[in-house]
PDB file of N, CA and C in Angstrom:
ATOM      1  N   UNK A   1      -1.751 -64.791-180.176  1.00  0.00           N
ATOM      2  CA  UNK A   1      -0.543 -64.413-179.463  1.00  0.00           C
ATOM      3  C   UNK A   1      -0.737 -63.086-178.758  1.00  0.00           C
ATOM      4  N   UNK A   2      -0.031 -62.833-177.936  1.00  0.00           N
ATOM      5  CA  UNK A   2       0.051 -61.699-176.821  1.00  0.00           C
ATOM      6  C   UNK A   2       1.444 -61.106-176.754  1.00  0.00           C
ATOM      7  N   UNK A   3       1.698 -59.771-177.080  1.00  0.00           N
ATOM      8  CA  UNK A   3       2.661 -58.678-176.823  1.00  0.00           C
ATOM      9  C   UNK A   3       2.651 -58.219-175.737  1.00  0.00           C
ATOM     10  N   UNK A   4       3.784 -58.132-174.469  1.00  0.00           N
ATOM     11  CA  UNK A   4       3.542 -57.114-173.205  1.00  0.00           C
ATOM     12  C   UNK A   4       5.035 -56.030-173.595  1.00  0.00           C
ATOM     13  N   UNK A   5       4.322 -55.029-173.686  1.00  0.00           N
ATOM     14  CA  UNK A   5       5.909 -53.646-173.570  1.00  0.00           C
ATOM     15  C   UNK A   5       5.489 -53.460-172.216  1.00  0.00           C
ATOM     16  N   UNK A   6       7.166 -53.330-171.615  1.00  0.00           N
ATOM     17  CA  UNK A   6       6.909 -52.666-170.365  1.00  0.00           C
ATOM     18  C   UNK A   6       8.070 -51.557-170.491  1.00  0.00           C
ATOM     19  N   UNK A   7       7.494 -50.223-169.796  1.00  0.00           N
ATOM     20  CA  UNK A   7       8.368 -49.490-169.795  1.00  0.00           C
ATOM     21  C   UNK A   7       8.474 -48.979-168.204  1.00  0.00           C
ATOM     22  N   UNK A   8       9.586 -47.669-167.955  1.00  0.00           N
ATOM     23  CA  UNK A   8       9.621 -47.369-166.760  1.00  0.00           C
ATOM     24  C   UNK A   8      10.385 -47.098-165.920  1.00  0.00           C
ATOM     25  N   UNK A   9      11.274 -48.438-166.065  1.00  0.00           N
ATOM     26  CA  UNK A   9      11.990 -48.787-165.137  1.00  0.00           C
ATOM     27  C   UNK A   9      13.769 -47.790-165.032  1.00  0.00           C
ATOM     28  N   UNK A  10      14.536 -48.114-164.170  1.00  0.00           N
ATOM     29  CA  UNK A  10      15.593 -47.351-164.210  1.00  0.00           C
ATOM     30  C   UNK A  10      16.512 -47.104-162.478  1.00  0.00           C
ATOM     31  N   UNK A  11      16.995 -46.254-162.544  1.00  0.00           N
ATOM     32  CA  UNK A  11      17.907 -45.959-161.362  1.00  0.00           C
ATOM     33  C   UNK A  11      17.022 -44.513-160.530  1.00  0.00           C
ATOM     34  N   UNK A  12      17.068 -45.279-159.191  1.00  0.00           N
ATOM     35  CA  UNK A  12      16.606 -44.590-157.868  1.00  0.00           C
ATOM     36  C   UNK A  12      17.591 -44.679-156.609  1.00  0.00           C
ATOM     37  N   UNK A  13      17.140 -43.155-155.560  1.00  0.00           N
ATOM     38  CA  UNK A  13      17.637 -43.529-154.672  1.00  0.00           C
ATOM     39  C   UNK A  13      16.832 -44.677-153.362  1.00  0.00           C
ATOM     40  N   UNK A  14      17.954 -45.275-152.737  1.00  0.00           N
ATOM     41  CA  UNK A  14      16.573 -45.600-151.925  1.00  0.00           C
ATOM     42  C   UNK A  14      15.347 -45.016-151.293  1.00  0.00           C
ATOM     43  N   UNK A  15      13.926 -44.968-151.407  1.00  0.00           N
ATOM     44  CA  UNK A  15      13.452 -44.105-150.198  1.00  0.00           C
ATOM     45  C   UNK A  15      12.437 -43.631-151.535  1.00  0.00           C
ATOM     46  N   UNK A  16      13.076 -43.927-152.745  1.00  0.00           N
ATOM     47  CA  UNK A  16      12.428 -42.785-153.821  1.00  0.00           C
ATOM     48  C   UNK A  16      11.544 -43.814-154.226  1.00  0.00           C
ATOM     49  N   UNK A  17      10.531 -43.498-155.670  1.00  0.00           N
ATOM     50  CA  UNK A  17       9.458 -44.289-156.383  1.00  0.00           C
ATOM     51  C   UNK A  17       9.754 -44.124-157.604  1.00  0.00           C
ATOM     52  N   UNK A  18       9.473 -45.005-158.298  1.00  0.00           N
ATOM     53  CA  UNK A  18       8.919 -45.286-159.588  1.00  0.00           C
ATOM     54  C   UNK A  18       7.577 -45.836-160.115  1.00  0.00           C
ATOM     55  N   UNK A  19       7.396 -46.165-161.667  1.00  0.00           N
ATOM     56  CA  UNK A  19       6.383 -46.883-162.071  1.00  0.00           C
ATOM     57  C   UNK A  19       6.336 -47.244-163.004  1.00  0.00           C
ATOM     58  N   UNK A  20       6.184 -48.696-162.637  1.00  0.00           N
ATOM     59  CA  UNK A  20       6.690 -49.484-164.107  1.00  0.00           C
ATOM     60  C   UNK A  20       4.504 -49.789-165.247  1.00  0.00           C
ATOM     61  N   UNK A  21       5.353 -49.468-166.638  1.00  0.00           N
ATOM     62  CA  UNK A  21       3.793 -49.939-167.071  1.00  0.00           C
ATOM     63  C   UNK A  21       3.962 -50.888-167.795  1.00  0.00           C
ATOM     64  N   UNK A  22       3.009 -51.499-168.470  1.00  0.00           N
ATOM     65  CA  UNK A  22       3.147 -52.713-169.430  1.00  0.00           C
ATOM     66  C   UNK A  22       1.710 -52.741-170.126  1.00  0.00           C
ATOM     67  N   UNK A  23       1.887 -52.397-171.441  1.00  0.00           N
ATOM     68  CA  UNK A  23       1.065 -52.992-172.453  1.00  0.00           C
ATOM     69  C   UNK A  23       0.658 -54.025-173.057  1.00  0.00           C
ATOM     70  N   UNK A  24      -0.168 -54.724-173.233  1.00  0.00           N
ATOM     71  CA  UNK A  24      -0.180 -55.840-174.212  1.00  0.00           C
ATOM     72  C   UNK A  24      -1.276 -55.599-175.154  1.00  0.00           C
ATOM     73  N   UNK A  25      -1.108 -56.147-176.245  1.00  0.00           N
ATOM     74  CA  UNK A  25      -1.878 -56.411-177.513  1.00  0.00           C
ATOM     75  C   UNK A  25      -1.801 -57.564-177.918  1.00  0.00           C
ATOM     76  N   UNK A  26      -2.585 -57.903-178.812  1.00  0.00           N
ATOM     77  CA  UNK A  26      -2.823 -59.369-179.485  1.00  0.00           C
ATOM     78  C   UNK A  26      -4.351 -59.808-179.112  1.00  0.00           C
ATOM     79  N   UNK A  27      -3.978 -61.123-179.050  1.00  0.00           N
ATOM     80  CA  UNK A  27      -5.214 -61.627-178.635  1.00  0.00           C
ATOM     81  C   UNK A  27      -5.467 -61.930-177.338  1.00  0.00           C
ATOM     82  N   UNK A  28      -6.343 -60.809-176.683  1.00  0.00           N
ATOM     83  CA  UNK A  28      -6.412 -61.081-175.225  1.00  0.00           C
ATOM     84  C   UNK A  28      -8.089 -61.434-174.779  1.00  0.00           C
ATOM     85  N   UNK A  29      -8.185 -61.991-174.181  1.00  0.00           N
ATOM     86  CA  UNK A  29      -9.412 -62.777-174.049  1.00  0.00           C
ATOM     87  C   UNK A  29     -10.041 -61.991-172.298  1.00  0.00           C
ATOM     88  N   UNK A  30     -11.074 -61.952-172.250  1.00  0.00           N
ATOM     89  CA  UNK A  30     -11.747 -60.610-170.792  1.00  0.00           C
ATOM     90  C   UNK A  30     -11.231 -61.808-169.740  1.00  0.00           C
ATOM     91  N   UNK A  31     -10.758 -62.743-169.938  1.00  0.00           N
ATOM     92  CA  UNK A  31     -10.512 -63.709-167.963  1.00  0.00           C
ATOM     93  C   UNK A  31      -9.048 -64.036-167.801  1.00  0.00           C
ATOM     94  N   UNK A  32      -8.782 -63.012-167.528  1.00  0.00           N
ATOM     95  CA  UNK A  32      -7.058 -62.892-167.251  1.00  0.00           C
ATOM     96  C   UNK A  32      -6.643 -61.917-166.056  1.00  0.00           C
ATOM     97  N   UNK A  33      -5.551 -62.563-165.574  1.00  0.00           N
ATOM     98  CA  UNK A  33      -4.785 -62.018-164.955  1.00  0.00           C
ATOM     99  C   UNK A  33      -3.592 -61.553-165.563  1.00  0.00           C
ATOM    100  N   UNK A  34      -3.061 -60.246-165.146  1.00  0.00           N
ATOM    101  CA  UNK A  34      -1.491 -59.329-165.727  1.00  0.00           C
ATOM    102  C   UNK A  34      -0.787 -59.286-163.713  1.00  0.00           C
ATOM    103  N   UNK A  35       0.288 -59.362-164.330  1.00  0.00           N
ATOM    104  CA  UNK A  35       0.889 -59.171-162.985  1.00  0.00           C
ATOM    105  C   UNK A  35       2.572 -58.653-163.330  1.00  0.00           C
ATOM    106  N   UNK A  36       3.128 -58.370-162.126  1.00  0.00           N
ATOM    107  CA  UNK A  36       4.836 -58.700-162.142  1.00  0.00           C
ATOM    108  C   UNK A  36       5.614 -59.180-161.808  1.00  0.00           C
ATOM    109  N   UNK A  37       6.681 -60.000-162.328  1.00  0.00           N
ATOM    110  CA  UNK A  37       7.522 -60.895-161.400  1.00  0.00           C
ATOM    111  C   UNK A  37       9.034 -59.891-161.061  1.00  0.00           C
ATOM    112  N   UNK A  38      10.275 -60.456-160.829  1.00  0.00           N
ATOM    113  CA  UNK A  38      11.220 -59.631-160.618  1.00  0.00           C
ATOM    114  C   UNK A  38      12.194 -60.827-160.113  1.00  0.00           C
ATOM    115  N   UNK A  39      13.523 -60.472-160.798  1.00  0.00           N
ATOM    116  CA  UNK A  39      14.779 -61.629-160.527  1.00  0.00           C
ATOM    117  C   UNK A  39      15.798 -61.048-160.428  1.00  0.00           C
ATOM    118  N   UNK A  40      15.986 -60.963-158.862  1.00  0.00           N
ATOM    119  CA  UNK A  40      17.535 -60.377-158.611  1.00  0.00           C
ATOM    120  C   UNK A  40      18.953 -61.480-159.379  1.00  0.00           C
ATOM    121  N   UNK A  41      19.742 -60.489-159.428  1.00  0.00           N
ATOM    122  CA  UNK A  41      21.010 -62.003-159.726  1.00  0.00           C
ATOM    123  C   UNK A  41      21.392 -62.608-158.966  1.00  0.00           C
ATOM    124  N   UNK A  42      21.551 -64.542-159.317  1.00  0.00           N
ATOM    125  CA  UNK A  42      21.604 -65.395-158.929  1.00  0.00           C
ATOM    126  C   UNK A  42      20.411 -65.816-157.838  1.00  0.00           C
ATOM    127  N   UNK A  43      18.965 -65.204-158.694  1.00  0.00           N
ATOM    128  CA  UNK A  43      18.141 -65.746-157.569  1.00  0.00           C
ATOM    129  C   UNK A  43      16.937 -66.199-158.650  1.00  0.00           C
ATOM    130  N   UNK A  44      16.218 -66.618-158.207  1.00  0.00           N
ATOM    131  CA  UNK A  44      14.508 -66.945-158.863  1.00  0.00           C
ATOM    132  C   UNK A  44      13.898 -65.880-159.050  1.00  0.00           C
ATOM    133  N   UNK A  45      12.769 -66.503-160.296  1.00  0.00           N
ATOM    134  CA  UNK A  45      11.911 -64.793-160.274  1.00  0.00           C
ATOM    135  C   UNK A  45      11.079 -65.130-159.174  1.00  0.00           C
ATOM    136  N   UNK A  46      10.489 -64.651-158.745  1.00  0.00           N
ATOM    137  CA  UNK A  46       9.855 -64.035-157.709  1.00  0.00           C
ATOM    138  C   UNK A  46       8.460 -63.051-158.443  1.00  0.00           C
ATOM    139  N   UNK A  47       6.856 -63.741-157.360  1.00  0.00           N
ATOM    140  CA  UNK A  47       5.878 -62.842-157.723  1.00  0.00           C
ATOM    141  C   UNK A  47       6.110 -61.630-157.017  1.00  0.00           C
ATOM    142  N   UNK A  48       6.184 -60.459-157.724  1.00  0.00           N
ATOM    143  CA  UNK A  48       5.894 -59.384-156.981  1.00  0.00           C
ATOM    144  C   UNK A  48       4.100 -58.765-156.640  1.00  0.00           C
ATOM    145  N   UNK A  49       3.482 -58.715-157.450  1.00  0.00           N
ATOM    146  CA  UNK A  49       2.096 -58.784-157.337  1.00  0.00           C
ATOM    147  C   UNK A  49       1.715 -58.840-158.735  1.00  0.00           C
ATOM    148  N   UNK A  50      -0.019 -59.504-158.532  1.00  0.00           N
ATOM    149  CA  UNK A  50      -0.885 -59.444-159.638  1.00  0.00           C
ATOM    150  C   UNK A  50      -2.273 -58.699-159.401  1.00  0.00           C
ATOM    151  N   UNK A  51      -2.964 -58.962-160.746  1.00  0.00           N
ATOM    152  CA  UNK A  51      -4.363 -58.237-160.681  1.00  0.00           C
ATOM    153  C   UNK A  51      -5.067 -59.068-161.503  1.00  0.00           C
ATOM    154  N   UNK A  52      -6.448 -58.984-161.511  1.00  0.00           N
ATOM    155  CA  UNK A  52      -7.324 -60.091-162.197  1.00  0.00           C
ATOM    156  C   UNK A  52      -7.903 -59.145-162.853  1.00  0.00           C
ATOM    157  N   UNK A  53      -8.800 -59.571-163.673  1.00  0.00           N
ATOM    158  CA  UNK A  53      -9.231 -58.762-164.995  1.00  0.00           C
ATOM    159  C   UNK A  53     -10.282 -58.145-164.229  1.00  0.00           C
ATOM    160  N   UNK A  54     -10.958 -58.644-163.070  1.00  0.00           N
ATOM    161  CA  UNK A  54     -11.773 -57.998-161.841  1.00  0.00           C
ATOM    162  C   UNK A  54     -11.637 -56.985-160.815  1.00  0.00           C
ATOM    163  N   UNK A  55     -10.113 -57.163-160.880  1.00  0.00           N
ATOM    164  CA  UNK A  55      -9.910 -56.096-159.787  1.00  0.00           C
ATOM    165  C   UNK A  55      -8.907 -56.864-158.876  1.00  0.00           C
ATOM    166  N   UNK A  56      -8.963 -57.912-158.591  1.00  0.00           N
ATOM    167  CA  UNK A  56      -8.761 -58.307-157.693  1.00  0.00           C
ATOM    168  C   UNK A  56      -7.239 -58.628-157.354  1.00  0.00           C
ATOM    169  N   UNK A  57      -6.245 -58.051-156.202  1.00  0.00           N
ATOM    170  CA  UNK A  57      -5.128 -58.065-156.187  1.00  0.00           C
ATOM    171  C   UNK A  57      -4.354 -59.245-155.042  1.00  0.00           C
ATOM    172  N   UNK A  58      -2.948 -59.690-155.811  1.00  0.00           N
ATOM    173  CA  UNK A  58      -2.266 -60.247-154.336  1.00  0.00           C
ATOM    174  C   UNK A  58      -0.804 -59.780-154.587  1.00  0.00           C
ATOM    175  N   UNK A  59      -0.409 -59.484-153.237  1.00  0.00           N
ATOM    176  CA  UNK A  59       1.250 -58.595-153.052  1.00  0.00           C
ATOM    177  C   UNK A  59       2.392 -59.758-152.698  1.00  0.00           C
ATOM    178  N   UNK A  60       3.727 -59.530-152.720  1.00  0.00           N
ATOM    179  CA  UNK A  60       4.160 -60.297-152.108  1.00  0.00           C
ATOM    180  C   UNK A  60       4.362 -59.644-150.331  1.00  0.00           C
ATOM    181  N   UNK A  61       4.685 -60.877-149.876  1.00  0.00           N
ATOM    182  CA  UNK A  61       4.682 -59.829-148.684  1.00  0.00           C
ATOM    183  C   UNK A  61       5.658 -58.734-148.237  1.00  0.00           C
ATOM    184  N   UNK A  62       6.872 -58.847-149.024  1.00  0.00           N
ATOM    185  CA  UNK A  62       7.853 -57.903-148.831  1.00  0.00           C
ATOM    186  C   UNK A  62       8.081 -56.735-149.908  1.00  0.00           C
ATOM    187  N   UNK A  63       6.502 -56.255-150.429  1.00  0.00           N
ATOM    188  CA  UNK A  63       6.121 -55.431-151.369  1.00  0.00           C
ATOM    189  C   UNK A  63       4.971 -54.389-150.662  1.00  0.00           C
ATOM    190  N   UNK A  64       4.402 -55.626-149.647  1.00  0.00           N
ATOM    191  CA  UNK A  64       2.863 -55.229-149.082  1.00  0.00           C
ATOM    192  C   UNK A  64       3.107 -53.668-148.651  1.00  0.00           C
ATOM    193  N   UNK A  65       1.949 -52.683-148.474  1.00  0.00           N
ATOM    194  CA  UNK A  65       2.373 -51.427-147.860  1.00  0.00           C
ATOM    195  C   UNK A  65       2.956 -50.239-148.822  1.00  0.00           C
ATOM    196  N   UNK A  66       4.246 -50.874-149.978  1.00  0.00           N
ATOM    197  CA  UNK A  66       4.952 -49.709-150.638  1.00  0.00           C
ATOM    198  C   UNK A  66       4.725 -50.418-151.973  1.00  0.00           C
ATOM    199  N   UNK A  67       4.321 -51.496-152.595  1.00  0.00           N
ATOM    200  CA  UNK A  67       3.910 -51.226-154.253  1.00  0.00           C
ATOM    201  C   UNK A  67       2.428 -51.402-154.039  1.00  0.00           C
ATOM    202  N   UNK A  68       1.841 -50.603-155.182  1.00  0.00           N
ATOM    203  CA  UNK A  68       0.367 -50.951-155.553  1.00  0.00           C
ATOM    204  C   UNK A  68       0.489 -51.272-156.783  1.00  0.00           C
ATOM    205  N   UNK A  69      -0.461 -52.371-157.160  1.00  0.00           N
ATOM    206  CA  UNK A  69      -0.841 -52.638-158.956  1.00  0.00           C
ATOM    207  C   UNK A  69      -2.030 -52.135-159.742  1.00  0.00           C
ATOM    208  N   UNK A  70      -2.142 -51.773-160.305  1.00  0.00           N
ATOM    209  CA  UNK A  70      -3.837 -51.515-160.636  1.00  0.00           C
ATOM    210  C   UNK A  70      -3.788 -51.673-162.682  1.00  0.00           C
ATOM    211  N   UNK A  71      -4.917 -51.536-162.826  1.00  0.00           N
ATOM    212  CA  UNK A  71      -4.722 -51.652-164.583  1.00  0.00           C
ATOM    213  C   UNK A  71      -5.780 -51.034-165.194  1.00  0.00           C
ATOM    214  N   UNK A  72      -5.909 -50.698-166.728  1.00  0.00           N
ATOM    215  CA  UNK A  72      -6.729 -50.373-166.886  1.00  0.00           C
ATOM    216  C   UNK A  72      -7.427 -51.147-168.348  1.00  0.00           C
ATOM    217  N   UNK A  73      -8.115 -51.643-168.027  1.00  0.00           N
ATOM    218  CA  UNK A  73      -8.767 -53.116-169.014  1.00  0.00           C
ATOM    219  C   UNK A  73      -9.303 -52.229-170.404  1.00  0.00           C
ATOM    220  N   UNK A  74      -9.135 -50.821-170.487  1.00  0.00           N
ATOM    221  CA  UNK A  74     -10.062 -50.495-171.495  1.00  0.00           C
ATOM    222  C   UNK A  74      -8.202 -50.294-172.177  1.00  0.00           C
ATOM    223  N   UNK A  75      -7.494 -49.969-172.040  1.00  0.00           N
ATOM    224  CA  UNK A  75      -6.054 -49.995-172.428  1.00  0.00           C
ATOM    225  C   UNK A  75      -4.885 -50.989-172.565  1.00  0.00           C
ATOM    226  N   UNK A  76      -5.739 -52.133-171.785  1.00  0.00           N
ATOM    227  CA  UNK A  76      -5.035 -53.759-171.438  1.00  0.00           C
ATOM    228  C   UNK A  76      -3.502 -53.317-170.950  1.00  0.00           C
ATOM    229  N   UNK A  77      -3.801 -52.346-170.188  1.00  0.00           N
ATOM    230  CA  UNK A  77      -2.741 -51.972-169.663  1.00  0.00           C
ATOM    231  C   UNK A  77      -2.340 -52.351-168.068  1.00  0.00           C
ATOM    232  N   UNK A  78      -1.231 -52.496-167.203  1.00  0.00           N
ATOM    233  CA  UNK A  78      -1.272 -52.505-166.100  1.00  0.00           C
ATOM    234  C   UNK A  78      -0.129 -52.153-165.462  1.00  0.00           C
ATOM    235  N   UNK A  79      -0.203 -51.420-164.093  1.00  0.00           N
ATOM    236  CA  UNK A  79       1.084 -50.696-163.562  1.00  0.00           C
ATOM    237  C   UNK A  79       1.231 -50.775-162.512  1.00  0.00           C
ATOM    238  N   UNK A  80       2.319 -50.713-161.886  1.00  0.00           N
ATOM    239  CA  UNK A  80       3.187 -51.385-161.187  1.00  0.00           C
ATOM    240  C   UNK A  80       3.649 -49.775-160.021  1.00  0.00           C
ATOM    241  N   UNK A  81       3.236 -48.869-159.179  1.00  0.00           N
ATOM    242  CA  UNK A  81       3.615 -47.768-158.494  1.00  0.00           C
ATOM    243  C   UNK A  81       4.580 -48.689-157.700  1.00  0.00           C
ATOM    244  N   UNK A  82       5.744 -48.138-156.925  1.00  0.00           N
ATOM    245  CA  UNK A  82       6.361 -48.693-156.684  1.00  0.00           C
ATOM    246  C   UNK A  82       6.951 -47.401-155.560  1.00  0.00           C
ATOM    247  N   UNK A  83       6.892 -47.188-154.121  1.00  0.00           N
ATOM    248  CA  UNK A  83       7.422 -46.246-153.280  1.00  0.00           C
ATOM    249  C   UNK A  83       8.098 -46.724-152.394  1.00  0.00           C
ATOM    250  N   UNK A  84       8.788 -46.104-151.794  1.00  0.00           N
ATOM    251  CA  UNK A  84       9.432 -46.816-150.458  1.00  0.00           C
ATOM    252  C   UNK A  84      10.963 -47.693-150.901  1.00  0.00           C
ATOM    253  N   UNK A  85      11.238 -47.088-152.145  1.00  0.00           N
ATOM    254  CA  UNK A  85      11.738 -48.163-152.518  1.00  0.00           C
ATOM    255  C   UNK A  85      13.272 -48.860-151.672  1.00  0.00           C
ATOM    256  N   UNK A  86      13.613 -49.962-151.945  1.00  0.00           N
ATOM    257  CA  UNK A  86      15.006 -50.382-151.283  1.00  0.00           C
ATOM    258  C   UNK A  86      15.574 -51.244-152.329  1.00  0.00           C
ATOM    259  N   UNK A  87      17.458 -50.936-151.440  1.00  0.00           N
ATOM    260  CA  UNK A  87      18.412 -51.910-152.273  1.00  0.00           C
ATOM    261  C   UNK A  87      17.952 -53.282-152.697  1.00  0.00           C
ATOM    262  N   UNK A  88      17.059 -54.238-152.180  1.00  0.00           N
ATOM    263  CA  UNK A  88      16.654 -54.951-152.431  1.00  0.00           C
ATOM    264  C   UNK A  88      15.702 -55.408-152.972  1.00  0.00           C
ATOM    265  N   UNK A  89      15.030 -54.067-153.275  1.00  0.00           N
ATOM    266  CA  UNK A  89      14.326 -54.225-154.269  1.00  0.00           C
ATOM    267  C   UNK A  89      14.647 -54.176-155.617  1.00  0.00           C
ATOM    268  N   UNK A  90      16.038 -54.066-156.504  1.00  0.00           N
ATOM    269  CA  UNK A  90      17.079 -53.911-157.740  1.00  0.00           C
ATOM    270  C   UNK A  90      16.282 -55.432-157.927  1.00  0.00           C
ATOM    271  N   UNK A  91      15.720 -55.638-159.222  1.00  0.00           N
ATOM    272  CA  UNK A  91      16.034 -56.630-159.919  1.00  0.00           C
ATOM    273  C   UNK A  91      15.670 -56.091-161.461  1.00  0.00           C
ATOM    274  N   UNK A  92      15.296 -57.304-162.204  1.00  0.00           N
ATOM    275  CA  UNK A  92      15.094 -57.486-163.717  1.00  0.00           C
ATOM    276  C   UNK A  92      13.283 -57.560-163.156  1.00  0.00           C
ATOM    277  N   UNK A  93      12.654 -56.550-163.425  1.00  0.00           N
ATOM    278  CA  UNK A  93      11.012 -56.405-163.211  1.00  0.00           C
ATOM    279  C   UNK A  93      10.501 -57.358-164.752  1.00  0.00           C
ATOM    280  N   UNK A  94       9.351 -58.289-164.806  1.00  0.00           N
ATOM    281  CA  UNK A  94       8.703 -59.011-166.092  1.00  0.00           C
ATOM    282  C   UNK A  94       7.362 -58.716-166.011  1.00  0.00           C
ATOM    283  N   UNK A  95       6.812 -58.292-166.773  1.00  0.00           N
ATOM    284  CA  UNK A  95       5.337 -58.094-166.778  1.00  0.00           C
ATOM    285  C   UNK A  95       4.939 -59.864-167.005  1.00  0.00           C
ATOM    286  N   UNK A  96       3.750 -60.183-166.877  1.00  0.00           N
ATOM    287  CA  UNK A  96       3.281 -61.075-167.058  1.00  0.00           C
ATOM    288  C   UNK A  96       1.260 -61.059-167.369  1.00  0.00           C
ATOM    289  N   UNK A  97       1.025 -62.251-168.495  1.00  0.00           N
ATOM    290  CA  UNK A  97      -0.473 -61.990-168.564  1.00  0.00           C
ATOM    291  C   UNK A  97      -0.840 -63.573-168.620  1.00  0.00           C
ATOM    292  N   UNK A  98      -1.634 -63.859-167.997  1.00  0.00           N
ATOM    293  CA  UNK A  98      -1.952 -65.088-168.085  1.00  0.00           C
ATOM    294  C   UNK A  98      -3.646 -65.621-168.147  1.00  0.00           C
ATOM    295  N   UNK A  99      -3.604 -66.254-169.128  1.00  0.00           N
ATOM    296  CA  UNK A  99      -4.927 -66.217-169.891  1.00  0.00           C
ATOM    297  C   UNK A  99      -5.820 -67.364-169.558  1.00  0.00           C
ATOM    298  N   UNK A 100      -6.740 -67.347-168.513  1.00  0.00           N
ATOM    299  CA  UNK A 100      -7.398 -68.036-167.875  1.00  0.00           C
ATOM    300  C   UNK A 100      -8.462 -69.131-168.941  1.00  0.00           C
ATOM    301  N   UNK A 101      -8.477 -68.630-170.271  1.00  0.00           N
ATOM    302  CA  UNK A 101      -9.162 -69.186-170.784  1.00  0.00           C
ATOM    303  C   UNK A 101      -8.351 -70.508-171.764  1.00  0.00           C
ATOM    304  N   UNK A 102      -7.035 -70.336-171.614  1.00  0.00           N
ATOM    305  CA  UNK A 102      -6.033 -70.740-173.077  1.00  0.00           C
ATOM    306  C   UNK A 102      -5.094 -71.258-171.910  1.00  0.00           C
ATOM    307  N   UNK A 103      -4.853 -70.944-170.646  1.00  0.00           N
ATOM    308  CA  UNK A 103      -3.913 -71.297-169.189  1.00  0.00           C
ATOM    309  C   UNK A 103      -2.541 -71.066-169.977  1.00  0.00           C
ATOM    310  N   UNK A 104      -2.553 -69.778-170.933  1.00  0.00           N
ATOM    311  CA  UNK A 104      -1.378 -69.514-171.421  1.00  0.00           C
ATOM    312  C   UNK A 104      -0.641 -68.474-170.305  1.00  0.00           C
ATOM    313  N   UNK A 105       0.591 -68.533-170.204  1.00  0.00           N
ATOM    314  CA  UNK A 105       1.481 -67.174-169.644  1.00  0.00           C
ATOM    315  C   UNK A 105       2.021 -66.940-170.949  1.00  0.00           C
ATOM    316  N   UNK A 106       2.205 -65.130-170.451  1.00  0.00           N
ATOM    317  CA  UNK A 106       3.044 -64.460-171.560  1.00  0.00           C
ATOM    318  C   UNK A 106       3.742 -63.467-170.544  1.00  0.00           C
ATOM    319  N   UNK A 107       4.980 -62.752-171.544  1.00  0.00           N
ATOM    320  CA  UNK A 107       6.158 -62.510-170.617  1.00  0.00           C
ATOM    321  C   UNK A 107       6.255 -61.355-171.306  1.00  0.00           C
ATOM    322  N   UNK A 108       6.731 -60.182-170.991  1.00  0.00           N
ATOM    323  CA  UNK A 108       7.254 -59.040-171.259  1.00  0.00           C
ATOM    324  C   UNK A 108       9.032 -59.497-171.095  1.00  0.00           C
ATOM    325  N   UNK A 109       9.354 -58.497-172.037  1.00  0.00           N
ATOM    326  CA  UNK A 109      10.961 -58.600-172.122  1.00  0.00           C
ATOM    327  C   UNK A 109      11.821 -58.199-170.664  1.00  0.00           C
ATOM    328  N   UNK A 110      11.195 -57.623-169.728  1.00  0.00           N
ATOM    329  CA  UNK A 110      12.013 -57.292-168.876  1.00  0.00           C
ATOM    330  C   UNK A 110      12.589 -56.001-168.754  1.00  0.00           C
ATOM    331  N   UNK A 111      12.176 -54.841-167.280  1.00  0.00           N
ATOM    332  CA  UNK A 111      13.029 -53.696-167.718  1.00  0.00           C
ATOM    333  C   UNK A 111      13.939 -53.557-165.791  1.00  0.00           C
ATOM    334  N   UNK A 112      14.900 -53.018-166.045  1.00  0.00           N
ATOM    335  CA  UNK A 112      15.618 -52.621-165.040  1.00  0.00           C
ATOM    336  C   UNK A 112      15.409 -52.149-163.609  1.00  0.00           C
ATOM    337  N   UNK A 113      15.595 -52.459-162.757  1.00  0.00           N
ATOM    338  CA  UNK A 113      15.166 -51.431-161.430  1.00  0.00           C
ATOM    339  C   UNK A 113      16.263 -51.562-160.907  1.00  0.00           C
ATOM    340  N   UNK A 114      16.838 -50.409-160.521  1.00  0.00           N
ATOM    341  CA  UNK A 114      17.935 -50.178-159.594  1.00  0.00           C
ATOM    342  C   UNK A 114      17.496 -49.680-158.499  1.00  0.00           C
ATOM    343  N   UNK A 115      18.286 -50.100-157.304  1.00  0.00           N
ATOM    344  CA  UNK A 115      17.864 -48.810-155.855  1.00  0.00           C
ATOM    345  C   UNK A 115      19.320 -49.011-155.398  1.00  0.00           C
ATOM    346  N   UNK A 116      19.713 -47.482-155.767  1.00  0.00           N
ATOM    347  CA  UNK A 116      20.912 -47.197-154.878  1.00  0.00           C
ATOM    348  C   UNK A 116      21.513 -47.252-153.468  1.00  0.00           C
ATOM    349  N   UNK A 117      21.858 -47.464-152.485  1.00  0.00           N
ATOM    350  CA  UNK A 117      21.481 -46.900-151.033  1.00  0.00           C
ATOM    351  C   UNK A 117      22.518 -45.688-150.892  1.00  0.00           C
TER     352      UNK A 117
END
């Protein structure tokens, strides 16, 4: 099994940044991807971006430019910078890890993002 804490999250103005992180522990296996999703109300989650246990990243496109993801595999950690931010960017942020070897997903509890305007 796999634990993700994510912490971070909270109330901004628009224009401002944050950064969300997320831990996991358990049993994590080296061929995985961690990423984040995000679900405004009354909508779908939505990928916001991921990272591969390689490096390797994809954004959504209405992220491209103002979030970066990056992680750090010796901490099985991964984070979420987040600038530029906008009203529409407010949702419920989810870490996510998905285990290329087991084609398991795992979910972080979910933390807050507000953007004021």
């Amino acid at each position: 099994q796999v634990q993700l804490v994510e912490s971070g999250g909270g109330l901004v103005q628009a224009g401002g940044s944050l950064r969300l992180s997320c831990a996991a522990s358990g049993t994590i296996f080296i061929r995985n991807a961690m990423g984040w999703f995000r679900q405004a109300p009354g909508k779908q989650r939505e990928l916001v971006a991921t990272i591969s246990s390689g490096g390797s990243t994809n954004y959504a496109d209405s992220v491209k430019g103002r979030f970066t993801i990056s992680r750090d595999n010796t901490k099985n950690t991964v984070y979420l910078q987040m600038n530029s931010l906008k009203p529409e960017d407010t949702a419920v942020y989810y870490c996510n890890l998905r285990s290329f070897r087991t084609m398991s997903d795992y979910w972080g509890q979910g933390t807050q993002v507000t953007v004021s305007s």
